[in-house]
C-alpha atoms as a PDB file:
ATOM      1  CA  UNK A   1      -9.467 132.554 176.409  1.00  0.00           C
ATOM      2  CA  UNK A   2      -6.822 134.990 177.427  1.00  0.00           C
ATOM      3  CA  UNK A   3      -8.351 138.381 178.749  1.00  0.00           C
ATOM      4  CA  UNK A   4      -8.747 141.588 175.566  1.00  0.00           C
ATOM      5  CA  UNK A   5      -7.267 144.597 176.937  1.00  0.00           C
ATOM      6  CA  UNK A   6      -9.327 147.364 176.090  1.00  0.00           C
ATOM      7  CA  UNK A   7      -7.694 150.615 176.762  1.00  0.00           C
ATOM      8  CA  UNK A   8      -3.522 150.723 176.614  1.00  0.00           C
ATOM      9  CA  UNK A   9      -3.348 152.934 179.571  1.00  0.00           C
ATOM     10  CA  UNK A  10      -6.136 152.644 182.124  1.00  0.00           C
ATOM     11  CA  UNK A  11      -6.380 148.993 182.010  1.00  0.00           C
ATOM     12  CA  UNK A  12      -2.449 148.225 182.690  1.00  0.00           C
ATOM     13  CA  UNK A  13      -1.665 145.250 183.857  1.00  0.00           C
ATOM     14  CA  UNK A  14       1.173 144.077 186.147  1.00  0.00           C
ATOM     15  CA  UNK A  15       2.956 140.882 185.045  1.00  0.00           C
ATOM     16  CA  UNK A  16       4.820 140.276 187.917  1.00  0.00           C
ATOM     17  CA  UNK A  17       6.709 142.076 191.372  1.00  0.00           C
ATOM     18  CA  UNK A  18       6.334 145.609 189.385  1.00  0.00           C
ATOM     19  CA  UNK A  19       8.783 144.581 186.698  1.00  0.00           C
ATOM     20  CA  UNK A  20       6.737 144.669 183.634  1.00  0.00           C
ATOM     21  CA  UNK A  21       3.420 145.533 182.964  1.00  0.00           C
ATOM     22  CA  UNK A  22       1.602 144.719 180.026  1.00  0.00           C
ATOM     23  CA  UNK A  23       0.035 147.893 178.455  1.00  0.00           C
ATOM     24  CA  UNK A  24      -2.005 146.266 175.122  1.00  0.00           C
ATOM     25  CA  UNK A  25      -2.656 142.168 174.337  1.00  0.00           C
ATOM     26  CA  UNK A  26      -4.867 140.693 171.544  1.00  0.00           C
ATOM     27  CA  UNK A  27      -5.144 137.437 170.329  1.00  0.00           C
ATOM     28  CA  UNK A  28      -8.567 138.430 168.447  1.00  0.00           C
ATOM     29  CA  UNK A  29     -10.348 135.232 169.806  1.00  0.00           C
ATOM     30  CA  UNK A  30     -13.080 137.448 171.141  1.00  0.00           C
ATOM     31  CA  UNK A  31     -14.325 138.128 167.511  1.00  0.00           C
ATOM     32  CA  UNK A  32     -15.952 136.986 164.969  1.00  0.00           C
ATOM     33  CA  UNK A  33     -14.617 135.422 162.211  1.00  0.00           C
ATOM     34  CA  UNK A  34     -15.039 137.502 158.862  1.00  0.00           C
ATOM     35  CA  UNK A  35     -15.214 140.733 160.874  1.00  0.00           C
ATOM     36  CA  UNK A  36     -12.598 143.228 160.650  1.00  0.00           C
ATOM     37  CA  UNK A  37     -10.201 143.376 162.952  1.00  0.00           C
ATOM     38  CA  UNK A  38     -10.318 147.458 163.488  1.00  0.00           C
ATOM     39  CA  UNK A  39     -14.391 147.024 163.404  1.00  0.00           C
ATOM     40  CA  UNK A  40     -14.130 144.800 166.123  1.00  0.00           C
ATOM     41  CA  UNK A  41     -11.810 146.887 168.180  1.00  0.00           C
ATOM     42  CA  UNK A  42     -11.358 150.137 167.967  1.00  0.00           C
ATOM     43  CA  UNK A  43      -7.705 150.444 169.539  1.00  0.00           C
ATOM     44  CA  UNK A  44      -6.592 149.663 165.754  1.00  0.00           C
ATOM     45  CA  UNK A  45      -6.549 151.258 162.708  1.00  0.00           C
ATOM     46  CA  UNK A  46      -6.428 151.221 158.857  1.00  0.00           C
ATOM     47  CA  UNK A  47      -3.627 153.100 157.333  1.00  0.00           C
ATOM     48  CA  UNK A  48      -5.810 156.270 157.105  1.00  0.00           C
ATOM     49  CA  UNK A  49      -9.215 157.203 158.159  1.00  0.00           C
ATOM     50  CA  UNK A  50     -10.845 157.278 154.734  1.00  0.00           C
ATOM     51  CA  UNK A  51      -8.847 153.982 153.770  1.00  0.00           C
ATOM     52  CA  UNK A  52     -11.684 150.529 154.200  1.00  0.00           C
ATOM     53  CA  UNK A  53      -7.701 148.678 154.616  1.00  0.00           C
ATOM     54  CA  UNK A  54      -8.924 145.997 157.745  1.00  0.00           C
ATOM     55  CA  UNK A  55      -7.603 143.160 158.209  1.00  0.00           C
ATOM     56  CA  UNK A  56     -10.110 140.336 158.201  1.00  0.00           C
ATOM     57  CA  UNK A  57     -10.960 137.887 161.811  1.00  0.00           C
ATOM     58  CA  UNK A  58      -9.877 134.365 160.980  1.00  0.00           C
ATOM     59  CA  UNK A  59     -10.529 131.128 161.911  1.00  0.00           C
ATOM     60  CA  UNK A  60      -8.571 128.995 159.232  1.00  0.00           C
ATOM     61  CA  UNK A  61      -5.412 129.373 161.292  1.00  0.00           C
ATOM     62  CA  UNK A  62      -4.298 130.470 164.593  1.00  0.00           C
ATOM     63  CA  UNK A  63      -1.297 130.199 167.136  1.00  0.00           C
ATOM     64  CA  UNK A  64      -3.447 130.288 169.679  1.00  0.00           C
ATOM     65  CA  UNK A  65      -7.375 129.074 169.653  1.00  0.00           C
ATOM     66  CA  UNK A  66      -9.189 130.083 167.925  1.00  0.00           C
ATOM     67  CA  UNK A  67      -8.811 133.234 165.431  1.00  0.00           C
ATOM     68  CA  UNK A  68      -5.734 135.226 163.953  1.00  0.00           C
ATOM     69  CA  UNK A  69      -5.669 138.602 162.100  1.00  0.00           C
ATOM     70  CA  UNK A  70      -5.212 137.935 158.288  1.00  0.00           C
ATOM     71  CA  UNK A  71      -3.338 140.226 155.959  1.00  0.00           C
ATOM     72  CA  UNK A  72      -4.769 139.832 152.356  1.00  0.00           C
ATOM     73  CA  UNK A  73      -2.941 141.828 150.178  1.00  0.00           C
ATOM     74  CA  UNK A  74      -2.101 145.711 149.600  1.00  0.00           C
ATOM     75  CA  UNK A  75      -5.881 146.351 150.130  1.00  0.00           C
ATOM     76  CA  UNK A  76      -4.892 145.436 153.502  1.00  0.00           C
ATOM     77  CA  UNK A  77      -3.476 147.791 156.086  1.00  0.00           C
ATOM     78  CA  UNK A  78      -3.821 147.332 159.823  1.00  0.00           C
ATOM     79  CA  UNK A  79      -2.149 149.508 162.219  1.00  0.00           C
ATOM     80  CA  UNK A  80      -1.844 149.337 166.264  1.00  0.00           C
ATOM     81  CA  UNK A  81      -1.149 152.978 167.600  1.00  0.00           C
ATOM     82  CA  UNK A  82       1.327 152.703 170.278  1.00  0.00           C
ATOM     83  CA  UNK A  83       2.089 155.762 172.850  1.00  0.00           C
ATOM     84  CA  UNK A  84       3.255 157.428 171.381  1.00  0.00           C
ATOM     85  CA  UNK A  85       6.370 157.146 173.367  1.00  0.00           C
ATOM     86  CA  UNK A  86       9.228 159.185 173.821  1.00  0.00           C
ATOM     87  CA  UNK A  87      10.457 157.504 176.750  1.00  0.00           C
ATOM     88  CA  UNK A  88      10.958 154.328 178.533  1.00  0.00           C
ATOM     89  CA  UNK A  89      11.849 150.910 176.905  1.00  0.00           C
ATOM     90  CA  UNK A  90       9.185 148.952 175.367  1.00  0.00           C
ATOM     91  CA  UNK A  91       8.804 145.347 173.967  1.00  0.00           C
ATOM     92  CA  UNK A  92       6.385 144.491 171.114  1.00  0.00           C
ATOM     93  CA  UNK A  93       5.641 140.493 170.354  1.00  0.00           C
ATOM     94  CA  UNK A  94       3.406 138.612 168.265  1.00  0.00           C
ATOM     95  CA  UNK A  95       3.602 135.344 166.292  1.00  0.00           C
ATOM     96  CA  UNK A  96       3.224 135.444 162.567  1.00  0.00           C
ATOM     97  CA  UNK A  97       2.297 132.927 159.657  1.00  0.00           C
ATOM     98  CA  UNK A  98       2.629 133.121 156.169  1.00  0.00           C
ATOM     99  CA  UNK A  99       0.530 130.195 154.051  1.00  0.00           C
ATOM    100  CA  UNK A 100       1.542 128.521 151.243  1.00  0.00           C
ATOM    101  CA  UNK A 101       0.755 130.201 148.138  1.00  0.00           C
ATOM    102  CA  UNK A 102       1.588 133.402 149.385  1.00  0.00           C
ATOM    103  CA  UNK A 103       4.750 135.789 147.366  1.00  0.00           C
ATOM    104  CA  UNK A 104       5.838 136.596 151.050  1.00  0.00           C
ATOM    105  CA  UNK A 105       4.966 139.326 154.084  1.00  0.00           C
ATOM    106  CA  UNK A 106       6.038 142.558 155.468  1.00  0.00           C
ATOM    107  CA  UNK A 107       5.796 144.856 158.479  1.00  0.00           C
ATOM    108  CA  UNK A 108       7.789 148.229 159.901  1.00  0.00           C
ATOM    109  CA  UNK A 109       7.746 149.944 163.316  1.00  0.00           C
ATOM    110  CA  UNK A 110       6.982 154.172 163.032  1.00  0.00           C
ATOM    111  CA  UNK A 111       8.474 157.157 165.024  1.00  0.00           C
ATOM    112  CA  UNK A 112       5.002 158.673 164.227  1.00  0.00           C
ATOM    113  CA  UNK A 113       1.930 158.016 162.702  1.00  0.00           C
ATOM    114  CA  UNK A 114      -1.457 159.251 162.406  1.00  0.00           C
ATOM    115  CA  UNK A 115      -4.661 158.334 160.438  1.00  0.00           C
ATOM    116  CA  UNK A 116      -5.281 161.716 160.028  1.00  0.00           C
ATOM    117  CA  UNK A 117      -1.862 162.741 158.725  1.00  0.00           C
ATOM    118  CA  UNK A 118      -0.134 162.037 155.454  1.00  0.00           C
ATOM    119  CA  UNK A 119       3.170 162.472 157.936  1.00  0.00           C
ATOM    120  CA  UNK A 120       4.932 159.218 158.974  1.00  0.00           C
ATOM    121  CA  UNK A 121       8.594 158.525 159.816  1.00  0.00           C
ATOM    122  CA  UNK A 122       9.411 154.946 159.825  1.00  0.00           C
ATOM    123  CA  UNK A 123      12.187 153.513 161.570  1.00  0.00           C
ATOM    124  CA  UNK A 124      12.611 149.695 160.286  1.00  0.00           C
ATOM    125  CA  UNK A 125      10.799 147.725 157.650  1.00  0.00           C
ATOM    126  CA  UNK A 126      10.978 143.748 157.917  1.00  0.00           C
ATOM    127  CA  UNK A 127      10.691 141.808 154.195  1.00  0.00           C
ATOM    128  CA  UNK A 128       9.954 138.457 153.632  1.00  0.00           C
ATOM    129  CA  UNK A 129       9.677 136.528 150.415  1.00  0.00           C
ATOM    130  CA  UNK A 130       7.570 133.249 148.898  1.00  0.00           C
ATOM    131  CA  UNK A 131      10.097 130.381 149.859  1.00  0.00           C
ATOM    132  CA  UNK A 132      11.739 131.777 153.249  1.00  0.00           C
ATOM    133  CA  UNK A 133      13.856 134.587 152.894  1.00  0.00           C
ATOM    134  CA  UNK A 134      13.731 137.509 155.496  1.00  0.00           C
ATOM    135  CA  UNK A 135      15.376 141.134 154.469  1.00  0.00           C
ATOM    136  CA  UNK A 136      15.095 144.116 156.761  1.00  0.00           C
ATOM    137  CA  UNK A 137      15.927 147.917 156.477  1.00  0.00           C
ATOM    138  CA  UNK A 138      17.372 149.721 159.337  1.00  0.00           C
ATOM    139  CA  UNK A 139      19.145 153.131 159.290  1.00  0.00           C
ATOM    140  CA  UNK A 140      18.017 153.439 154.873  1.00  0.00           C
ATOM    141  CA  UNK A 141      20.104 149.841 154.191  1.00  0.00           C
ATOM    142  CA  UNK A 142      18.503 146.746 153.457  1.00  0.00           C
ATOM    143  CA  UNK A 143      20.338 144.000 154.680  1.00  0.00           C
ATOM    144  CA  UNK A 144      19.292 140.178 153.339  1.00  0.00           C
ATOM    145  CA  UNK A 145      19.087 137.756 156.973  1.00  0.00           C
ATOM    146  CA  UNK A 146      20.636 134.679 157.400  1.00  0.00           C
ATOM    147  CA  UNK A 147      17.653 133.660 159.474  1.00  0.00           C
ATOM    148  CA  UNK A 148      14.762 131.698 157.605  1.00  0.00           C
ATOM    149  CA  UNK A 149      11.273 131.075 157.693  1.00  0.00           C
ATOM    150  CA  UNK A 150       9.282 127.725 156.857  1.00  0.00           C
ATOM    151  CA  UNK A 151       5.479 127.988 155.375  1.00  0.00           C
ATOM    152  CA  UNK A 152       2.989 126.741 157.233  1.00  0.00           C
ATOM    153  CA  UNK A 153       4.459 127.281 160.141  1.00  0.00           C
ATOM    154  CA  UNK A 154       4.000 129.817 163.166  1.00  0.00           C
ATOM    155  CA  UNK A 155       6.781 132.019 164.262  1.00  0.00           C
ATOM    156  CA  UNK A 156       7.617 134.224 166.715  1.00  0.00           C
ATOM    157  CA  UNK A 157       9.021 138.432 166.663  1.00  0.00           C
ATOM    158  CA  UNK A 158       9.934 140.546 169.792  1.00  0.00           C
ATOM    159  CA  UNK A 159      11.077 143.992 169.349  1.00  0.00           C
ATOM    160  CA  UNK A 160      12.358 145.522 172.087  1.00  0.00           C
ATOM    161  CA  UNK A 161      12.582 149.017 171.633  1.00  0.00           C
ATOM    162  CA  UNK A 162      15.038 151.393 174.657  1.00  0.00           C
ATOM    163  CA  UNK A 163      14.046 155.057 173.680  1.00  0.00           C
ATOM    164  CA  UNK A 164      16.000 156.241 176.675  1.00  0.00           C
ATOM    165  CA  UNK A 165      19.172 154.315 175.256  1.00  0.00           C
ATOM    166  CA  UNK A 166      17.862 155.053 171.195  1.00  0.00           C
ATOM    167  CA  UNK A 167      18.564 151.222 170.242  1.00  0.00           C
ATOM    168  CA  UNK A 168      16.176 148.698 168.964  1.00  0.00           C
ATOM    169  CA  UNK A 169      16.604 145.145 168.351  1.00  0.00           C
ATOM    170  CA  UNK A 170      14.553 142.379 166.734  1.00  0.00           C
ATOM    171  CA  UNK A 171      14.346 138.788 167.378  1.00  0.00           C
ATOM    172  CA  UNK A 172      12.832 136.227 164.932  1.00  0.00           C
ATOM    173  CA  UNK A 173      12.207 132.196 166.951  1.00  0.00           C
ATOM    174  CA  UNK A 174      15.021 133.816 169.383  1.00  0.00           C
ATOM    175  CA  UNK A 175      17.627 134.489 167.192  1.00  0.00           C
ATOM    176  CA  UNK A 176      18.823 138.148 166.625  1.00  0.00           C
ATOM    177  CA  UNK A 177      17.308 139.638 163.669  1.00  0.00           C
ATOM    178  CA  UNK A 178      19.032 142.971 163.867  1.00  0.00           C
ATOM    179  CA  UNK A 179      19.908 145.678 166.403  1.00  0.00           C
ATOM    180  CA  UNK A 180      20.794 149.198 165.974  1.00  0.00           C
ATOM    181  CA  UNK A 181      20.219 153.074 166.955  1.00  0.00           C
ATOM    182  CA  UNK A 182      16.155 153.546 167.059  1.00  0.00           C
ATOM    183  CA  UNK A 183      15.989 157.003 165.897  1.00  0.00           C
ATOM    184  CA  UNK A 184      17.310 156.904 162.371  1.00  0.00           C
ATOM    185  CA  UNK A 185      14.723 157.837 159.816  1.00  0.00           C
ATOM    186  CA  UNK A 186      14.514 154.529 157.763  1.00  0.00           C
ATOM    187  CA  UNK A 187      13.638 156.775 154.739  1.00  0.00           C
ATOM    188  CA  UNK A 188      17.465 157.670 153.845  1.00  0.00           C
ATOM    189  CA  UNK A 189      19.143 157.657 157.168  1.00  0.00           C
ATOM    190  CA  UNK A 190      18.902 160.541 158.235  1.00  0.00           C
ATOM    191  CA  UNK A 191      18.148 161.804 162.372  1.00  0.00           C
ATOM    192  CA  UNK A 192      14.804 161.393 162.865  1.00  0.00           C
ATOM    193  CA  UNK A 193      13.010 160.760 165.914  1.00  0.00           C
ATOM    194  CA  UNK A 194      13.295 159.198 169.315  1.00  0.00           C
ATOM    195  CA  UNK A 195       9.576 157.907 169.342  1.00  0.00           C
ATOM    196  CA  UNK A 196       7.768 155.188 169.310  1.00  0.00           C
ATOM    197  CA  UNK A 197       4.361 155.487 167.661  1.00  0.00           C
ATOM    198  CA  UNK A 198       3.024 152.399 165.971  1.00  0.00           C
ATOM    199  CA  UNK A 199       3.781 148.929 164.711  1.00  0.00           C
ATOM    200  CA  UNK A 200       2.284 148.648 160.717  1.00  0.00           C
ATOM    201  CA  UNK A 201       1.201 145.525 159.216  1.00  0.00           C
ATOM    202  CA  UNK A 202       0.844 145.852 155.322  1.00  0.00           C
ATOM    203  CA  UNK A 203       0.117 143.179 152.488  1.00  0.00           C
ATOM    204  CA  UNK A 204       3.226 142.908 150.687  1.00  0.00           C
ATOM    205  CA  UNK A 205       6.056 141.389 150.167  1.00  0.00           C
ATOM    206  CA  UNK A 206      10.279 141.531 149.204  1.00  0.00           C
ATOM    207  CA  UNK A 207       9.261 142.332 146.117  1.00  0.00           C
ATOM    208  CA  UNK A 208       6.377 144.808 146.346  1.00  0.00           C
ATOM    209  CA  UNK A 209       3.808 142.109 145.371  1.00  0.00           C
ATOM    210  CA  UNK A 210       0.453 140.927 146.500  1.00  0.00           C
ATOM    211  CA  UNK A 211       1.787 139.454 150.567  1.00  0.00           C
ATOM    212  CA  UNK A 212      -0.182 137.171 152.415  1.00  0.00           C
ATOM    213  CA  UNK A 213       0.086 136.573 155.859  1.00  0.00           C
ATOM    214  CA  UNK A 214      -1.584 135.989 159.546  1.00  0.00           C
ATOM    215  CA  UNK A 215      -0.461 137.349 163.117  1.00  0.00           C
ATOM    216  CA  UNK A 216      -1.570 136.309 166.625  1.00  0.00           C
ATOM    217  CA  UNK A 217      -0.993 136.448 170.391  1.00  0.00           C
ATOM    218  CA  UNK A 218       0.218 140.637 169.410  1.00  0.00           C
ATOM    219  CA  UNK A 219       1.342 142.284 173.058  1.00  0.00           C
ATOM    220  CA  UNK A 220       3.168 145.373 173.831  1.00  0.00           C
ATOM    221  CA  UNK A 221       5.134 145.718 176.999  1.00  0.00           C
ATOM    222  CA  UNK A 222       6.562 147.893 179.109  1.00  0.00           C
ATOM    223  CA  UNK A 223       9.622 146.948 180.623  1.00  0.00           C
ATOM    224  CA  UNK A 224      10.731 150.191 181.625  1.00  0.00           C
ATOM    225  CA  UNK A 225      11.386 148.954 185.565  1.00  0.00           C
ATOM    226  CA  UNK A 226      12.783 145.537 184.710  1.00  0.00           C
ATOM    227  CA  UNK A 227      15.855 145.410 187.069  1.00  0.00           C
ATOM    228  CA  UNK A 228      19.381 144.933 186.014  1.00  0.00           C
ATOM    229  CA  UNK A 229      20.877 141.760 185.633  1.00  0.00           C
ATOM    230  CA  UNK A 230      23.593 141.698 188.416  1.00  0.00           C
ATOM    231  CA  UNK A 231      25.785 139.180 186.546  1.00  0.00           C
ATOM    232  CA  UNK A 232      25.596 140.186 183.114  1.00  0.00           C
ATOM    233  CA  UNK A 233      26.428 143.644 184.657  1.00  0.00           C
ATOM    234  CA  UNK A 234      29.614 141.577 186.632  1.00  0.00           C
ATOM    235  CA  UNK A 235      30.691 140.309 182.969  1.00  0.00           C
ATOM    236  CA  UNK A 236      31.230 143.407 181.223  1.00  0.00           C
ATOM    237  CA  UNK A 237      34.331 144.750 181.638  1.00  0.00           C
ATOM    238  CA  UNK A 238      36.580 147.447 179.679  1.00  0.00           C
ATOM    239  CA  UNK A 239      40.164 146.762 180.239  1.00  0.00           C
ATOM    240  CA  UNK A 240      42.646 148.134 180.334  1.00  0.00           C
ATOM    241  CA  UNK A 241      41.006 151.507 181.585  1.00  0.00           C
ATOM    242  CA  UNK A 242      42.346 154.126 181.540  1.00  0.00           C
ATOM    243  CA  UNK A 243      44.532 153.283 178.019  1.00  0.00           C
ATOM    244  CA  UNK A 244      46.151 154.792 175.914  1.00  0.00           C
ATOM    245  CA  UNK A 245      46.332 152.385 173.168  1.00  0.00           C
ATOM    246  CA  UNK A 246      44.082 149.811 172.443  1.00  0.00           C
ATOM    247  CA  UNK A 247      41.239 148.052 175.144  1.00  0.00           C
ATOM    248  CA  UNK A 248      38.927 145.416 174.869  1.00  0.00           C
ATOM    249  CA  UNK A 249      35.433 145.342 175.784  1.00  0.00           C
ATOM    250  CA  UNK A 250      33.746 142.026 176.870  1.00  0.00           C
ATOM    251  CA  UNK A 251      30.706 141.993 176.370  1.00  0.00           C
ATOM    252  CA  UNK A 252      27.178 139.072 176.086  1.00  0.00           C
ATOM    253  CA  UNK A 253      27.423 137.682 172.765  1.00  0.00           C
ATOM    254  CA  UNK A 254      24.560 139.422 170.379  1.00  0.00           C
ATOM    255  CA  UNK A 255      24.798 142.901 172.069  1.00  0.00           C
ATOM    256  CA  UNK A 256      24.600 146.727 170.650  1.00  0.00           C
ATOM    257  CA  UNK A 257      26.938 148.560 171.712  1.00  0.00           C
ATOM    258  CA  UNK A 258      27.671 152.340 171.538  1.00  0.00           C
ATOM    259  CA  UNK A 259      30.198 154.665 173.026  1.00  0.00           C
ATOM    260  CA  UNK A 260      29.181 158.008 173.244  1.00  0.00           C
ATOM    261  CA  UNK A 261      31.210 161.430 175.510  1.00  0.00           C
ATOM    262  CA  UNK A 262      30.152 162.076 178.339  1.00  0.00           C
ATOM    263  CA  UNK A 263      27.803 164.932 177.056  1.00  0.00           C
ATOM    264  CA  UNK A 264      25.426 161.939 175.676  1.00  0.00           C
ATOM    265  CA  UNK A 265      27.095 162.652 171.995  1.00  0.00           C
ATOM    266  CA  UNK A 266      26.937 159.786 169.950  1.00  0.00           C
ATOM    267  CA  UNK A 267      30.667 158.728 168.798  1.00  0.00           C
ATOM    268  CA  UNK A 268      29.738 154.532 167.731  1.00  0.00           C
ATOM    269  CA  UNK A 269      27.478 152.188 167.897  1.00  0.00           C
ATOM    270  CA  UNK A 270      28.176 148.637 166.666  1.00  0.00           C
ATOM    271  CA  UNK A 271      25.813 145.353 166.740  1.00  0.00           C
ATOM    272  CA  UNK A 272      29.071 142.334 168.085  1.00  0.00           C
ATOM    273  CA  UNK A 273      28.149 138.610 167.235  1.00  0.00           C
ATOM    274  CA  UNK A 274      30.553 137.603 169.751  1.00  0.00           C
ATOM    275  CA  UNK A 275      31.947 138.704 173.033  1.00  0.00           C
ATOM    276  CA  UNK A 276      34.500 141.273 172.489  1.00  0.00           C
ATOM    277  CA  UNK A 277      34.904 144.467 170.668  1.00  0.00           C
ATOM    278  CA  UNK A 278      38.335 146.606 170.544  1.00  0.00           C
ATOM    279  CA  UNK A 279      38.573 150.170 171.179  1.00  0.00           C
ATOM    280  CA  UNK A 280      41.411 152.549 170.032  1.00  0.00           C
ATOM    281  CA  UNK A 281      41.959 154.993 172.235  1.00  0.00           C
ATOM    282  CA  UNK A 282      44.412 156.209 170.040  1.00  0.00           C
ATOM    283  CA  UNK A 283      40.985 157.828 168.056  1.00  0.00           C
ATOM    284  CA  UNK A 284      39.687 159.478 171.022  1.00  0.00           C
ATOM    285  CA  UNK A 285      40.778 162.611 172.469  1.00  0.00           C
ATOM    286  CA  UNK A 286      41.756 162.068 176.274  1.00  0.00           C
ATOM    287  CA  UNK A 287      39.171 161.947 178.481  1.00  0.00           C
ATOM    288  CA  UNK A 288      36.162 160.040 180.074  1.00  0.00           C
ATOM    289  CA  UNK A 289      33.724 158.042 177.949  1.00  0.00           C
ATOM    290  CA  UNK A 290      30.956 156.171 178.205  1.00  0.00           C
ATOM    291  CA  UNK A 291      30.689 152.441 176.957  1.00  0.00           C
ATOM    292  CA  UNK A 292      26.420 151.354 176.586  1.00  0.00           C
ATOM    293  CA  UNK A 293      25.567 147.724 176.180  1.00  0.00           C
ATOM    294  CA  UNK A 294      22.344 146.549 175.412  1.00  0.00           C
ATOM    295  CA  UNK A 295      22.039 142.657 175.425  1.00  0.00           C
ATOM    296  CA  UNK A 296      18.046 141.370 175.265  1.00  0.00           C
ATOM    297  CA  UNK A 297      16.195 144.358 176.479  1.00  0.00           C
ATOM    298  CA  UNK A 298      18.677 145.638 179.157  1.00  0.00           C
ATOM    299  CA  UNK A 299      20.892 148.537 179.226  1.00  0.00           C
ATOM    300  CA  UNK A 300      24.991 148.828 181.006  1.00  0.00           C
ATOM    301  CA  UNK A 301      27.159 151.754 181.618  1.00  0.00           C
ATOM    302  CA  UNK A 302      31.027 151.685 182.410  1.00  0.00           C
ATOM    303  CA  UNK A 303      32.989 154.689 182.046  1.00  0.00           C
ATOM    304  CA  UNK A 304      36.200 154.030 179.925  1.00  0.00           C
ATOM    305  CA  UNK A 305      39.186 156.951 180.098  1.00  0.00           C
ATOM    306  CA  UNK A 306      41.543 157.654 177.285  1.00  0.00           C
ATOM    307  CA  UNK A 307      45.055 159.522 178.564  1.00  0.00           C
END
């Protein structure tokens, strides 16, 4: 049985040379089944205080012997606090299920949240219907996936969330959900904040129904000290710099990438499926710039100069 972390900031656990450390794990095999989830552990929470919105202990399924968490409808609500954080770069995993039967599943991340407070900011929502479609809403658009699901079956999300670079990015079995800029208030798309509060897991579905679903093996890491990849670093390049006219930047395929002045303004910020992106310099006033990649939970910096 893996170890129940009970506290997400005493109890911190290093996972190896410094590099990581684990700050909350549950795969709820320590409970009972038919308990609640936030009744058996307090570092949860319904939606609100007054709101009896737990998630029930299960034993009918599970990635991981022997129980999972299961989501049964808009009556259910379960919500793990995180930080919150304003700083720092963070990744949040679990494994997810959704039965047969069920109209679909859905879940969001929150720049803040409080049981106490009818004041939330969201800053992504993740949709899924009955028969394997995934939508999610990042920056106020919803954007229909490529990326499927099959019932029945167990699979796997890892947000990785840089609040000192304001990106996020999501993969689903691996494959890149979406990235973006963190801090846009989902609701609209306006600025919102640069905090991470809590990760939401509601019963519904694409199509505001009745969701089912089950999640296990939920972790949150901090991967704040992780050191830099020395040859991804080697392999991006902006060229030619300085220009005048156009340069390319080579980049990992599936990174974010924004270019910002070298006051920390935001000027662009583009997810590239491939490994290049063009710059005009011709758009830019001369000067220095700064080109940030983010590729899988790491952050770059190379200066480019317009003349």
């Amino acid at each position: 049985m893996k170890k129940l972390y009970t506290t997400l900031a005493v109890l911190a656990i290093s996972l190896g040379m410094g590099a990581q450390v684990s700050i909350f794990e549950d795969n709820f095999d320590a409970y009972t089944a038919g308990d609640g989830v936030v009744a058996s552990n307090p570092l949860w929470s319904n939606w609100t205080s007054t709101a009896a919105s737990d998630a029930i202990v299960s034993a009918d399924f599970s990635s991981s012997p022997s129980n999972s968490a299961f989501v049964n409808g808009q009556a259910t609500d379960l919500v793990l606090p995180i930080g919150p954080y304003t700083s720092g770069k963070y990744i949040i995993s679990f494994n997810m299920m959704i039965p047969t039967g069920s109209t679909g599943a859905y879940f969001n991340g929150m720049h803040t949240w409080s049981a106490n407070s009818a004041a939330y900011e969201w800053a992504f929502d993740v949709f899924f219907d009955g028969a394997g479609a995934v939508s999610y809403t990042l920056g106020g658009t919803n954007t229909p996936s490529s990326l499927t699901y099959n019932l029945d079956q167990w699979f796997n999300f890892r947000i990785m969330v840089d609040l000192d670079n304001d990106s996020v990015s999501a993969k689903m079995n691996n494959e890149v959900l979406f990235a973006g800029q963190w801090s846009i208030n989902n609701n609209g798309g306006g600025a919102g904040l640069n905090q991470l509060a809590a990760m939401d897991f509601f019963g519904t579905d694409m199509n505001s129904g009745e969701g089912t679903y089950y999640i296990d093996d939920v972790a949150v890491i901090d991967y704040t000290g992780v050191g830099v990849d020395e040859n991804l670093n080697n392999a991006i390049a902006v060229y030619p710099n300085p220009s005048s006219n156009v340069s390319i930047v080579n980049v990992p395929q599936s990174s974010f990438v924004q270019l910002l002045d070298m006051n920390g303004k935001l000027l662009m910020s583009q997810f590239v499926v491939g490994s290049q992106l063009t710059l005009n310099a011709t758009e830019f006033a001369t000067g220095t710039y700064l080109v940030r990649v983010n590729h899988n939970g790491q952050s770059f910096t190379k200066k480019w100069m317009v003349k």
